[in-house]
PDB file of N, CA and C in Angstrom:
ATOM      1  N   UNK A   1      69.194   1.994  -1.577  1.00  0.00           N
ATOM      2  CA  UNK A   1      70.023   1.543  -0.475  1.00  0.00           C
ATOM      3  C   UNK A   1      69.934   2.576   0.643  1.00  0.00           C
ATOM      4  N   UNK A   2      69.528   2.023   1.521  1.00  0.00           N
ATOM      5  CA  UNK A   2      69.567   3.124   3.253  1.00  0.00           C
ATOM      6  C   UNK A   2      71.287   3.377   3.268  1.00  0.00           C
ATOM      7  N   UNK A   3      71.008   4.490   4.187  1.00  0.00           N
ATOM      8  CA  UNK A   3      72.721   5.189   4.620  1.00  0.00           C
ATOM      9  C   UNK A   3      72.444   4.336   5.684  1.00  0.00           C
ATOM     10  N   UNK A   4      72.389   3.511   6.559  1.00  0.00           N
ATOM     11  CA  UNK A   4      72.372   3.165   7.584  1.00  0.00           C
ATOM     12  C   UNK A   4      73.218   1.614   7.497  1.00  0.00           C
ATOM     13  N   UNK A   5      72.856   0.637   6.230  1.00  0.00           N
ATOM     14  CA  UNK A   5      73.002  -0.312   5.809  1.00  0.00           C
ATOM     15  C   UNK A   5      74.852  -0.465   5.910  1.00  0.00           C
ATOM     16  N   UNK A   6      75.389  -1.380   5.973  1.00  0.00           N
ATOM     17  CA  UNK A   6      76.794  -1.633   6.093  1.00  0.00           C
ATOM     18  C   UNK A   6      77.352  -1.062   3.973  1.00  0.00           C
ATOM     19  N   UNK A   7      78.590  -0.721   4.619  1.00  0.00           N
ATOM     20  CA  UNK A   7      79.393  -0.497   3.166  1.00  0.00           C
ATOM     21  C   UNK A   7      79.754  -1.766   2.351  1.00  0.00           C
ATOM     22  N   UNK A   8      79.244  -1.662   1.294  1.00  0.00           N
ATOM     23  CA  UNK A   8      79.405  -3.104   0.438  1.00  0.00           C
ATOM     24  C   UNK A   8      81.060  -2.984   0.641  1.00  0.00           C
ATOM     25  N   UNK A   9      81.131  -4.674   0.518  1.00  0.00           N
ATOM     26  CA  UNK A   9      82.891  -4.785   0.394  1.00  0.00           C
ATOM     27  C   UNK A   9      83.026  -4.644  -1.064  1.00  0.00           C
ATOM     28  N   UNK A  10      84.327  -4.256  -1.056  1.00  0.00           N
ATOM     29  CA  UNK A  10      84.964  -3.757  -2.099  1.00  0.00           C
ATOM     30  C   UNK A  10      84.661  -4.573  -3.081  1.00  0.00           C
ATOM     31  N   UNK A  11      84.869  -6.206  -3.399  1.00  0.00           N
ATOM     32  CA  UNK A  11      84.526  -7.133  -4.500  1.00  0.00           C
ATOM     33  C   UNK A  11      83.303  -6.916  -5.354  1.00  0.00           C
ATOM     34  N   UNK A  12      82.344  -6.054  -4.506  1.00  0.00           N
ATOM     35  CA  UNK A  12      81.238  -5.381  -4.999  1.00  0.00           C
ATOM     36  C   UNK A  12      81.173  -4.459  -5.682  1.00  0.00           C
ATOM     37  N   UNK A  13      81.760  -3.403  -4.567  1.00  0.00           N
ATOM     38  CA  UNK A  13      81.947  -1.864  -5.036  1.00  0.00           C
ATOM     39  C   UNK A  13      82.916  -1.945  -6.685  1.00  0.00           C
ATOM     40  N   UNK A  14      83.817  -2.851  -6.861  1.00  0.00           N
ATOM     41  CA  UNK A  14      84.891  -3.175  -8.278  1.00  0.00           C
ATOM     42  C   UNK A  14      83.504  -3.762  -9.390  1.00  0.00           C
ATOM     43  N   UNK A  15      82.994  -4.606  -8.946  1.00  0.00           N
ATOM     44  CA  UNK A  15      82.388  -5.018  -9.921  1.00  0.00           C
ATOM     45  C   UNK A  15      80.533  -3.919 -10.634  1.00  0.00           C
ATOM     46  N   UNK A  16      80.286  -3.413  -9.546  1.00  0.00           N
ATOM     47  CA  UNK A  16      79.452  -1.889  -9.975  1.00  0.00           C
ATOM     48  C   UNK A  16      80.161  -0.999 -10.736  1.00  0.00           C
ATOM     49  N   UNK A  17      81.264  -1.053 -10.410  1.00  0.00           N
ATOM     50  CA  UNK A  17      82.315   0.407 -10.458  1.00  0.00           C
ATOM     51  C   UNK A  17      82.675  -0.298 -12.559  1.00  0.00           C
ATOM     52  N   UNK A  18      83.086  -1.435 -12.585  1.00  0.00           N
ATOM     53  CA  UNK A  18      83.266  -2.318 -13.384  1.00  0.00           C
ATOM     54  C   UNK A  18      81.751  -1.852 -14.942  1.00  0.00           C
ATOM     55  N   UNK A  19      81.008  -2.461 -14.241  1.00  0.00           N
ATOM     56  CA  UNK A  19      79.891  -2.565 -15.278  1.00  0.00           C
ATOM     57  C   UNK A  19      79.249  -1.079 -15.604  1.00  0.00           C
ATOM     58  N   UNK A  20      79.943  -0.026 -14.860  1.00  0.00           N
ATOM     59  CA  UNK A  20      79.385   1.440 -14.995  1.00  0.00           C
ATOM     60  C   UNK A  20      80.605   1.502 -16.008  1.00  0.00           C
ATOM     61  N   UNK A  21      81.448   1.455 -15.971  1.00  0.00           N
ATOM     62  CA  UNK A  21      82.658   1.527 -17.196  1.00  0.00           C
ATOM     63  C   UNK A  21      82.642   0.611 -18.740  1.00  0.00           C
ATOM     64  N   UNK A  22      81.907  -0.481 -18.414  1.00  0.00           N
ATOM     65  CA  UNK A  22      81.499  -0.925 -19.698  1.00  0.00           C
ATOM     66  C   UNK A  22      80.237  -0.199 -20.139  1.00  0.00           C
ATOM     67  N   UNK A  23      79.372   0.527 -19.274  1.00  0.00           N
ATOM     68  CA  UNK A  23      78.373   1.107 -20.127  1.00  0.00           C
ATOM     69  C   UNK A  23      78.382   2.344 -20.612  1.00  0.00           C
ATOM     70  N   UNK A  24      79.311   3.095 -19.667  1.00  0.00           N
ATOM     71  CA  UNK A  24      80.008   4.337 -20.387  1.00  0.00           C
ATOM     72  C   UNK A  24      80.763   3.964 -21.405  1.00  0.00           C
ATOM     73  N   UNK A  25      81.967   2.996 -21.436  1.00  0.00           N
ATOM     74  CA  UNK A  25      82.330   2.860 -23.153  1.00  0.00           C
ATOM     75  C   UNK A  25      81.440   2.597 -24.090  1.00  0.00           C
ATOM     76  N   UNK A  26      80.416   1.836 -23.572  1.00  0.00           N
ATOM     77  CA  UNK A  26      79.390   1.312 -25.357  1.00  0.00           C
ATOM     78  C   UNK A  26      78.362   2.789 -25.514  1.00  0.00           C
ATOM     79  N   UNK A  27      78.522   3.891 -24.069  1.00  0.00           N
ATOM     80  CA  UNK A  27      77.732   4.925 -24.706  1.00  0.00           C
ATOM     81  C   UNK A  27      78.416   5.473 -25.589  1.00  0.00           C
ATOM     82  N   UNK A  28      79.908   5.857 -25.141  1.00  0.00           N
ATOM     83  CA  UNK A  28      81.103   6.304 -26.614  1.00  0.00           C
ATOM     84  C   UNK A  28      81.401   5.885 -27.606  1.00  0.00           C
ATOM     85  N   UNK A  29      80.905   4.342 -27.618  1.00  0.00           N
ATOM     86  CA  UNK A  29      81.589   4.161 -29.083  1.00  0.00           C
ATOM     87  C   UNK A  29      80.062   4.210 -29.973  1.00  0.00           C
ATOM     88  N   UNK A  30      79.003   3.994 -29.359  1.00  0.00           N
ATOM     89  CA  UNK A  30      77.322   4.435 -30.020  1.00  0.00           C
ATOM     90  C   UNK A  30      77.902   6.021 -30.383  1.00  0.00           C
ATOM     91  N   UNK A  31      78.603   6.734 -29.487  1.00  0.00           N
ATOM     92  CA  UNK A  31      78.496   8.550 -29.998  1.00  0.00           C
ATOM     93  C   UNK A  31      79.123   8.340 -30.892  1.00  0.00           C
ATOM     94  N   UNK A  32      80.150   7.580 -31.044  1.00  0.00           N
ATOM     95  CA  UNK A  32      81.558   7.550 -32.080  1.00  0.00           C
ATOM     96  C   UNK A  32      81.335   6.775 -33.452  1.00  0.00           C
ATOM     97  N   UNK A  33      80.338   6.008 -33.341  1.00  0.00           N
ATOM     98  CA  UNK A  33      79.887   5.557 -34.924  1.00  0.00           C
ATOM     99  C   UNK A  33      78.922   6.416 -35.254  1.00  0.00           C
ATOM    100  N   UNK A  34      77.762   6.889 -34.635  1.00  0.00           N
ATOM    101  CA  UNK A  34      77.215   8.120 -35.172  1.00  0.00           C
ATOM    102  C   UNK A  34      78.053   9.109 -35.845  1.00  0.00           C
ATOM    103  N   UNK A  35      78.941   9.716 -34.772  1.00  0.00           N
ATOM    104  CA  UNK A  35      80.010  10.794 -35.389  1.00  0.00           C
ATOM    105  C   UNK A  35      80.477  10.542 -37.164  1.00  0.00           C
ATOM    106  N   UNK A  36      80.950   9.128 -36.827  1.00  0.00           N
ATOM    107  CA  UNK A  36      82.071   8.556 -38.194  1.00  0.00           C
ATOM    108  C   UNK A  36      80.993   8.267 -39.425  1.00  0.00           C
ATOM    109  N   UNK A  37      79.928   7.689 -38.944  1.00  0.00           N
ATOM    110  CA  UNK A  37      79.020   7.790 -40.164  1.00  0.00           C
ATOM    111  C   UNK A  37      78.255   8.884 -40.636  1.00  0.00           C
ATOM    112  N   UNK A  38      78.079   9.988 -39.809  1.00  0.00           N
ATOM    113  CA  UNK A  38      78.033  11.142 -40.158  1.00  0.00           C
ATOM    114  C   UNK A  38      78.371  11.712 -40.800  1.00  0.00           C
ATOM    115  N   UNK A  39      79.566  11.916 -40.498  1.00  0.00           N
ATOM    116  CA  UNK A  39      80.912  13.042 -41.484  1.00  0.00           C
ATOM    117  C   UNK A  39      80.765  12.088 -42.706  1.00  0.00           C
ATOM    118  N   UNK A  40      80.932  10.664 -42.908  1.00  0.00           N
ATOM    119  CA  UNK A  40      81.467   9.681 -43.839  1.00  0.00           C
ATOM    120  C   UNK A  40      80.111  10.350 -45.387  1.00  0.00           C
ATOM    121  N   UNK A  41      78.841  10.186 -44.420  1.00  0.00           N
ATOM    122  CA  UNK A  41      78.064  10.362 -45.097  1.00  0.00           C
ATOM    123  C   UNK A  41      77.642  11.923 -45.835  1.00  0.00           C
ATOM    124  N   UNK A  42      78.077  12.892 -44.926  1.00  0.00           N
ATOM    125  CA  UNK A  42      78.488  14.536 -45.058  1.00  0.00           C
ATOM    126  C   UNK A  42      78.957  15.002 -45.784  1.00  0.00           C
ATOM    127  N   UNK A  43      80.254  14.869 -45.475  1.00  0.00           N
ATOM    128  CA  UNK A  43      81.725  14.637 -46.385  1.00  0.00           C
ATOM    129  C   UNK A  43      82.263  14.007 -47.024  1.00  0.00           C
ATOM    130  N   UNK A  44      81.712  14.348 -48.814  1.00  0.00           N
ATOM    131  CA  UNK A  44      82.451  13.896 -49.548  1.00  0.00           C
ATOM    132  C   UNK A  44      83.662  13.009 -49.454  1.00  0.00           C
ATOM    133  N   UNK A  45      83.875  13.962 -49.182  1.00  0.00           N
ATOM    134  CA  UNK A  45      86.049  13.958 -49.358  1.00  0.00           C
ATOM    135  C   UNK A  45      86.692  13.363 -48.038  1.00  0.00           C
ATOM    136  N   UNK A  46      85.619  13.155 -46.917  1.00  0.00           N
ATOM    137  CA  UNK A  46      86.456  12.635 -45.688  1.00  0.00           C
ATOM    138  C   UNK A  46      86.304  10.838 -46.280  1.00  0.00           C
ATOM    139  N   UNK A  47      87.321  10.451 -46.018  1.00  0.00           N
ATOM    140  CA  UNK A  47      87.808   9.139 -45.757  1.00  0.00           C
ATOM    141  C   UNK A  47      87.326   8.125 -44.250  1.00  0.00           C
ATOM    142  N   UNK A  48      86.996   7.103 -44.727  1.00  0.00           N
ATOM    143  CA  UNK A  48      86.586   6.584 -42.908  1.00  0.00           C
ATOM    144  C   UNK A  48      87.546   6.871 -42.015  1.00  0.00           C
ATOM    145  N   UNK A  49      88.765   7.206 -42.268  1.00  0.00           N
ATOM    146  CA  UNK A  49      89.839   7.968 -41.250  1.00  0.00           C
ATOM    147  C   UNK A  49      89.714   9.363 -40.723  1.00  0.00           C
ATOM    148  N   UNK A  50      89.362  10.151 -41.896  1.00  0.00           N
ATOM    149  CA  UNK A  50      89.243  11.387 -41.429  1.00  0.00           C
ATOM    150  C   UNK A  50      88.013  11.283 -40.870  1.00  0.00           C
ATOM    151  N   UNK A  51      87.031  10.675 -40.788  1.00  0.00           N
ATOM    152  CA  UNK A  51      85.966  10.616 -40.205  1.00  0.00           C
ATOM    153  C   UNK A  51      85.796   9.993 -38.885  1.00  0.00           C
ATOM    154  N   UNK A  52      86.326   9.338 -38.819  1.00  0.00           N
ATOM    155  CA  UNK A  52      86.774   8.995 -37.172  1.00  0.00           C
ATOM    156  C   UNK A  52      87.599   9.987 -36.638  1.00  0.00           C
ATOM    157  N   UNK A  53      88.904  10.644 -36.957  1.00  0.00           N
ATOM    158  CA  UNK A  53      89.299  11.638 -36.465  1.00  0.00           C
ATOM    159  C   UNK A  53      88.589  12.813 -35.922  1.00  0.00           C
ATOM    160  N   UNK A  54      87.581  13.068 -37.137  1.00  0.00           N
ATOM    161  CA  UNK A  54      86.759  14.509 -36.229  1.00  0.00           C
ATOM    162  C   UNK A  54      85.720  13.823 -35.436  1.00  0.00           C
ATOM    163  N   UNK A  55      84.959  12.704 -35.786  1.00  0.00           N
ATOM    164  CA  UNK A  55      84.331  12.134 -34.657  1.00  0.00           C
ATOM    165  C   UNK A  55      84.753  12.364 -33.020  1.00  0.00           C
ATOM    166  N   UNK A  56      85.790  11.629 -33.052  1.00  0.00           N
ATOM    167  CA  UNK A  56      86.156  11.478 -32.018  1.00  0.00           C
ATOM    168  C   UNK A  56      87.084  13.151 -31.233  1.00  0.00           C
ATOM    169  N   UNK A  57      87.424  13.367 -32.286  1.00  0.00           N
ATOM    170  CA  UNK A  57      88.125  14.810 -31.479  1.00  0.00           C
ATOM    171  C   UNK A  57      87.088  15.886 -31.068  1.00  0.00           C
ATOM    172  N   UNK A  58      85.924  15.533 -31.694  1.00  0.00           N
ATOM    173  CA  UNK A  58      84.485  16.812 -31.309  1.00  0.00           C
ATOM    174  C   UNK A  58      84.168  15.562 -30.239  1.00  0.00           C
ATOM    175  N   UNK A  59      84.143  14.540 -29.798  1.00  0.00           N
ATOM    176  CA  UNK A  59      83.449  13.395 -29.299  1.00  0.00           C
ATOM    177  C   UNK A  59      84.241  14.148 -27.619  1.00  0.00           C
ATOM    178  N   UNK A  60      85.662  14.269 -27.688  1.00  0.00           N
ATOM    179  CA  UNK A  60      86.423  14.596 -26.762  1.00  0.00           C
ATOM    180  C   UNK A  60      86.509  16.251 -26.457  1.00  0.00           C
ATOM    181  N   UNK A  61      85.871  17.089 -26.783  1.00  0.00           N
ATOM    182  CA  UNK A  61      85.538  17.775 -26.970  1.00  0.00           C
ATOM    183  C   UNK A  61      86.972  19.113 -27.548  1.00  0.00           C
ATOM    184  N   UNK A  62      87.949  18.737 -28.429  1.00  0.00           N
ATOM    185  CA  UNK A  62      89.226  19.295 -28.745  1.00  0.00           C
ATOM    186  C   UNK A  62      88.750  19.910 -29.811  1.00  0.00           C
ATOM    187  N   UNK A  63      87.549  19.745 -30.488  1.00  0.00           N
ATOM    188  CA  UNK A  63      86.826  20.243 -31.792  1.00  0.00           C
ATOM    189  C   UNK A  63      87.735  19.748 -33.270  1.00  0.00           C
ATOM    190  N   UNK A  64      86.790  20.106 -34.149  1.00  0.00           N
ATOM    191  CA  UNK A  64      87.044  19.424 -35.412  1.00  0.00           C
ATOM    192  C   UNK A  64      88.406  19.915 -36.019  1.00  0.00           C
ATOM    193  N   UNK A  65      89.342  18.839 -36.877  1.00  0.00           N
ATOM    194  CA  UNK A  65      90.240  18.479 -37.775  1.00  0.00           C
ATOM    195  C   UNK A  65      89.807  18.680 -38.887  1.00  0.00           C
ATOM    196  N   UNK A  66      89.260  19.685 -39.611  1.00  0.00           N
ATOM    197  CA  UNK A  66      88.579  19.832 -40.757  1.00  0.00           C
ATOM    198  C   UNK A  66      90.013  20.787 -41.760  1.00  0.00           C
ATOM    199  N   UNK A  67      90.583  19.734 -42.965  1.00  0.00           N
ATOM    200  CA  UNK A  67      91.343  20.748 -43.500  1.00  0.00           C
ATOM    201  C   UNK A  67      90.681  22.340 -44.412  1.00  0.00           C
ATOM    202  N   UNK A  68      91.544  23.190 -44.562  1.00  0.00           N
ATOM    203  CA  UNK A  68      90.972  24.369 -44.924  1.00  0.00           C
ATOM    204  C   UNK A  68      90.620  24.209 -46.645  1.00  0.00           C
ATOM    205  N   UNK A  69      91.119  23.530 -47.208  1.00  0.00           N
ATOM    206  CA  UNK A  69      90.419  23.223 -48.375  1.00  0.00           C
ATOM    207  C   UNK A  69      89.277  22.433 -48.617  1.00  0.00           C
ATOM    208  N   UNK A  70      88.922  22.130 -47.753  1.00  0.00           N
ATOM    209  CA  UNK A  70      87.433  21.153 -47.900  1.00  0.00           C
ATOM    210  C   UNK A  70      86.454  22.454 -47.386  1.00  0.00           C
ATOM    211  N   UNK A  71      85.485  22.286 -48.450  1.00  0.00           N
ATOM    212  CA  UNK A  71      84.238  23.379 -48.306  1.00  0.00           C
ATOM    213  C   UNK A  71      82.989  22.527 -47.666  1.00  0.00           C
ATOM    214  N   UNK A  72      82.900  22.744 -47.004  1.00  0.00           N
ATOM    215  CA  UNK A  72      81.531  21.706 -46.318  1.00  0.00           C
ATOM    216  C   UNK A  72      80.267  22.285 -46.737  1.00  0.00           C
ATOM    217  N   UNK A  73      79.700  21.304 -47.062  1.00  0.00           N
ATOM    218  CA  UNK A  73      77.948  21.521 -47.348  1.00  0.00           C
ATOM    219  C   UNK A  73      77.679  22.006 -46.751  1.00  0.00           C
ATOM    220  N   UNK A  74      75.963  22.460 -46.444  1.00  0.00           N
ATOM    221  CA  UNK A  74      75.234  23.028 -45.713  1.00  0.00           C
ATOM    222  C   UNK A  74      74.544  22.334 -44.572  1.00  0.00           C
ATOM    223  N   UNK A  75      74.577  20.601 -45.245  1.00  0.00           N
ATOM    224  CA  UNK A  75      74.161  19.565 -44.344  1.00  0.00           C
ATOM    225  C   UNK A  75      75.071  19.332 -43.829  1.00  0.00           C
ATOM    226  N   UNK A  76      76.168  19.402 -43.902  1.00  0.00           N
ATOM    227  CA  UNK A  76      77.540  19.014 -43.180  1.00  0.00           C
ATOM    228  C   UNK A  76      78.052  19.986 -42.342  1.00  0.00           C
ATOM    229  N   UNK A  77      77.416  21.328 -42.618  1.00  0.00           N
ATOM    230  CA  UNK A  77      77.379  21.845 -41.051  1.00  0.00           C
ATOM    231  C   UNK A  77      76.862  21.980 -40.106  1.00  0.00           C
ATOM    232  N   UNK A  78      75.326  21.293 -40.729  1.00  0.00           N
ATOM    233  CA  UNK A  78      74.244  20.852 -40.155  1.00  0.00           C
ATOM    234  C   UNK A  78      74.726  20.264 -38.885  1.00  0.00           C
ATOM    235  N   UNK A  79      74.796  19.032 -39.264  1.00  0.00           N
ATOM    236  CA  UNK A  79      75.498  17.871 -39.190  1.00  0.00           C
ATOM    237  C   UNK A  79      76.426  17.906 -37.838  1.00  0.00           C
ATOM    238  N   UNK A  80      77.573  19.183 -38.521  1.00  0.00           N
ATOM    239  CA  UNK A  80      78.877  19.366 -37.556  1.00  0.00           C
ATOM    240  C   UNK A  80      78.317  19.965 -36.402  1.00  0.00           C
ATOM    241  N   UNK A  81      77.560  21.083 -36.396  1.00  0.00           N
ATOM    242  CA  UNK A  81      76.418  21.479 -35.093  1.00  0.00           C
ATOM    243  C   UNK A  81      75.893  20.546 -34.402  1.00  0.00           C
ATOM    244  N   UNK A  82      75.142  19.969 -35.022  1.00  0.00           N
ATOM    245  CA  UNK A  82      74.340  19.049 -34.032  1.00  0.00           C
ATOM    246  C   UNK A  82      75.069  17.853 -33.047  1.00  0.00           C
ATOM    247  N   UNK A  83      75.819  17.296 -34.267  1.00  0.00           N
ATOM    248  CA  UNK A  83      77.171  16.348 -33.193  1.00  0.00           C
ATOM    249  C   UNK A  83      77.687  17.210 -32.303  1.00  0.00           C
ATOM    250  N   UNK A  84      78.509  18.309 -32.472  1.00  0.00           N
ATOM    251  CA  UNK A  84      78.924  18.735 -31.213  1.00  0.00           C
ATOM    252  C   UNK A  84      78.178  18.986 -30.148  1.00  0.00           C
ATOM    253  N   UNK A  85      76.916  19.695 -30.256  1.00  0.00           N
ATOM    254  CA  UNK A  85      76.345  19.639 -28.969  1.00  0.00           C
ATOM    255  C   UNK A  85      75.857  18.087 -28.834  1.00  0.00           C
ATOM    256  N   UNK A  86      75.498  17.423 -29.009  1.00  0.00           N
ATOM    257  CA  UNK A  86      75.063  15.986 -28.722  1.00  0.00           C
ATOM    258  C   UNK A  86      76.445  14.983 -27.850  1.00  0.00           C
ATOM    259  N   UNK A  87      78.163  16.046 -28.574  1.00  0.00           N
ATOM    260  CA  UNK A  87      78.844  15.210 -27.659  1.00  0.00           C
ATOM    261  C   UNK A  87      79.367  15.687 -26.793  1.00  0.00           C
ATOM    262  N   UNK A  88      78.787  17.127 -26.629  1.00  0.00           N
ATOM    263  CA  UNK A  88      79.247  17.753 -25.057  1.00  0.00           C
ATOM    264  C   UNK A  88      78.168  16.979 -24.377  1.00  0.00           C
ATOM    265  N   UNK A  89      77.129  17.221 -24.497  1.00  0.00           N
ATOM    266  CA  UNK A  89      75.811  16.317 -23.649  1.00  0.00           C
ATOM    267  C   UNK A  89      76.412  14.604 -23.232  1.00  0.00           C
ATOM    268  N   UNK A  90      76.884  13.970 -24.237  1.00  0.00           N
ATOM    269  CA  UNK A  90      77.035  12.349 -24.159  1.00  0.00           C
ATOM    270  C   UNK A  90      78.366  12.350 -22.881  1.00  0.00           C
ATOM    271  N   UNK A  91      78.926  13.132 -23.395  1.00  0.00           N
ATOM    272  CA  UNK A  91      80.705  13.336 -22.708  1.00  0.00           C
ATOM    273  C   UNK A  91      80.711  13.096 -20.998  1.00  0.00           C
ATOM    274  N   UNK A  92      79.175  14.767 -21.157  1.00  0.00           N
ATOM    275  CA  UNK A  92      79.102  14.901 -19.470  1.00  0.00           C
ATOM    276  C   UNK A  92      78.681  13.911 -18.731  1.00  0.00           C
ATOM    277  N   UNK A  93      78.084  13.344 -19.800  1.00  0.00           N
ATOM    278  CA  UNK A  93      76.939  12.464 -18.940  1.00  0.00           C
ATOM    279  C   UNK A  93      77.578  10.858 -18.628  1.00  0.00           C
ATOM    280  N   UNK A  94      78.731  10.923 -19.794  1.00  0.00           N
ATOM    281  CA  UNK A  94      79.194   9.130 -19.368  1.00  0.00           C
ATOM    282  C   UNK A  94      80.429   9.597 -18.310  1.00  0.00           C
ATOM    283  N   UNK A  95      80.827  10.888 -18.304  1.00  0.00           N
ATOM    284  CA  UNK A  95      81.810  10.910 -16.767  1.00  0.00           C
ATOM    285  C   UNK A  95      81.032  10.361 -15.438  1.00  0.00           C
ATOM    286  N   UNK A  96      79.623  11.387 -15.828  1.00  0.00           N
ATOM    287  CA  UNK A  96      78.631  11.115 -14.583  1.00  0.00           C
ATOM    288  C   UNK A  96      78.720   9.423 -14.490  1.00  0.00           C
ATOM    289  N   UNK A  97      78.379   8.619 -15.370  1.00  0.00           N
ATOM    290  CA  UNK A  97      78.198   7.631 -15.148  1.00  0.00           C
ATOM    291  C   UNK A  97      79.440   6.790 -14.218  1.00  0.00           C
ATOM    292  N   UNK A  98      80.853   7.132 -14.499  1.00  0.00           N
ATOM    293  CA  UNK A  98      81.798   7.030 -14.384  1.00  0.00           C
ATOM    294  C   UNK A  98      82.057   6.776 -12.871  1.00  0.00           C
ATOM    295  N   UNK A  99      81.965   8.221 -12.782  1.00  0.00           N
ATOM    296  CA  UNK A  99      82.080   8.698 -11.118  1.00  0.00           C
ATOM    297  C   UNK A  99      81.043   8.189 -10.099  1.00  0.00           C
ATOM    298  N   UNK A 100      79.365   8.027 -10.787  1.00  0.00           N
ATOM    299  CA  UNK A 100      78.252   7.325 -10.061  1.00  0.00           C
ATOM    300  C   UNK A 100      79.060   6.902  -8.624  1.00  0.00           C
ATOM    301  N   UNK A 101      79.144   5.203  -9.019  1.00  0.00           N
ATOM    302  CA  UNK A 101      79.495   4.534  -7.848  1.00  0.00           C
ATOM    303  C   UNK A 101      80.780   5.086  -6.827  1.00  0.00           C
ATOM    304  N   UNK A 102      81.688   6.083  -7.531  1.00  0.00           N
ATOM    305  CA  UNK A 102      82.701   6.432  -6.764  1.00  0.00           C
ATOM    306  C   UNK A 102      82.141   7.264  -5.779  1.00  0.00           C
ATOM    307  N   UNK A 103      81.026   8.115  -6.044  1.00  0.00           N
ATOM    308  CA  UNK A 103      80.706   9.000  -5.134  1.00  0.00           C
ATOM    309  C   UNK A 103      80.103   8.514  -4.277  1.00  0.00           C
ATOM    310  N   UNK A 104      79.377   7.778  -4.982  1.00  0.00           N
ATOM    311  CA  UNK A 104      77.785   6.689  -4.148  1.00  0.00           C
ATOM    312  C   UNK A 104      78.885   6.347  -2.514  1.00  0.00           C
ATOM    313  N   UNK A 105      79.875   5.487  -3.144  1.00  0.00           N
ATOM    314  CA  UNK A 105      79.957   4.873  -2.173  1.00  0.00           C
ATOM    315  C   UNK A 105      80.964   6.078  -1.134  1.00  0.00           C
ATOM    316  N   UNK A 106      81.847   6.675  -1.256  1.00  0.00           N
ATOM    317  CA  UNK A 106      82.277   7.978  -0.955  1.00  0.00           C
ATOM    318  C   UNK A 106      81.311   8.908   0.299  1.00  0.00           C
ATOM    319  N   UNK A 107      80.144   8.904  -0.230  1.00  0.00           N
ATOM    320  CA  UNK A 107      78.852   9.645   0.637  1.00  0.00           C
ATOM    321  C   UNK A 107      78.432   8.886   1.402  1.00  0.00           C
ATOM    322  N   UNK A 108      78.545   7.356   1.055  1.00  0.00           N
ATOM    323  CA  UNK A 108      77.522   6.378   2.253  1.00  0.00           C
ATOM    324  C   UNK A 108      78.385   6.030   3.389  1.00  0.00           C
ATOM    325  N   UNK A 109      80.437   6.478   2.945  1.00  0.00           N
ATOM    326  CA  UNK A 109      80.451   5.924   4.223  1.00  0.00           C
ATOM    327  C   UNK A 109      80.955   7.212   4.690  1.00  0.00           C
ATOM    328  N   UNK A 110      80.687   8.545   4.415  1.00  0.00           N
ATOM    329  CA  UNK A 110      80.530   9.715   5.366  1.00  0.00           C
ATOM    330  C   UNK A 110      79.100   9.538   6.768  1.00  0.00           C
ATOM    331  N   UNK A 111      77.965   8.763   5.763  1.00  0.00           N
ATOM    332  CA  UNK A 111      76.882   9.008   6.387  1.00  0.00           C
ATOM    333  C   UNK A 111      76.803   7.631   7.582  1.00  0.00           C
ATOM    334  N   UNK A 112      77.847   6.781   7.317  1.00  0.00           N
ATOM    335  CA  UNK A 112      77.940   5.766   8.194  1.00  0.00           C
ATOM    336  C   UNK A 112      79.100   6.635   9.417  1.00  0.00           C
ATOM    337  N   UNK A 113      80.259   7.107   9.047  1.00  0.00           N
ATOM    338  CA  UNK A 113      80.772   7.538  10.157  1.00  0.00           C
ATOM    339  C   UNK A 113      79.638   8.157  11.110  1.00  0.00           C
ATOM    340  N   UNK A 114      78.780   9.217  10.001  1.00  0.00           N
ATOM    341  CA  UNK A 114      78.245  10.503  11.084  1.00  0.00           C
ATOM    342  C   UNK A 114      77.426   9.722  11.882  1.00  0.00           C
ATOM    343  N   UNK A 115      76.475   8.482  11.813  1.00  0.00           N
ATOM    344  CA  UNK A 115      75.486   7.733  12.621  1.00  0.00           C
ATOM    345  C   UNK A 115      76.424   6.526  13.599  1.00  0.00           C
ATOM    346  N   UNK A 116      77.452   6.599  13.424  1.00  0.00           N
ATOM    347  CA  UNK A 116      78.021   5.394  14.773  1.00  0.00           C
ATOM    348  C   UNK A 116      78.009   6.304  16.078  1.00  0.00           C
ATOM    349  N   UNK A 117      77.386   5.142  16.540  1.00  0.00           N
ATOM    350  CA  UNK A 117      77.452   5.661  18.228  1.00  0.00           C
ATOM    351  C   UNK A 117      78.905   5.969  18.942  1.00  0.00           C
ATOM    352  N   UNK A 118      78.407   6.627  19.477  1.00  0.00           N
ATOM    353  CA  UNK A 118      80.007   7.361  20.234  1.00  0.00           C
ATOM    354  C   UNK A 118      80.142   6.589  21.544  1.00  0.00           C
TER     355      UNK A 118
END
């Protein structure tokens, strides 16, 4: 899209803004069944509850709910490493997605003020 081009009306800008928010949720809940089948498969002793819990709390980046009596494997810290960095990476990147069109359109109509004739 040229900076020069008129600012989409809003019915537009909602429905971009719209379908960038459904694709950031299906990127979270893809991080969030990875996470849960992870641990599920890791951890013995986690329950599909407790396994969604640390999913999602490393997913949000508050870090793991792991009680102190559970001894984790070696693959399960494997495991716990690699998810976390995979959901700082997913996290940043579906805000980005998030914000996309807010900025997009934010910048195009700076660049429309700066080009109207005086």
């Amino acid at each position: 899209m040229h900076k020069k081009l008129q600012l989409a009306p809003k019915k537009i800008f909602y429905q971009r803004f719209w379908k960038n928010v459904l694709f950031g949720s299906a990127i979270m809940i893809v991080c969030l069944l990875i996470g849960i089948i992870g641990y599920k498969s890791t951890v013995p002793e986690f329950d599909w509850y407790d396994s969604l819990l640390n999913a999602s709390m490393i997913l949000s980046g508050m870090g793991p709910v792991i009680d102190a009596n559970i001894i984790l494997t070696k693959s399960a810290k494997v495991f716990a490493s690699l998810y976390a960095l995979f959901s700082g990476v997913a996290f940043i990147s579906t805000i980005g997605i998030l914000i996309a069109p807010i900025a997009h359109r934010f910048f195009h109509k700076l660049h429309l003020e700066d080009t109207e004739p005086e």
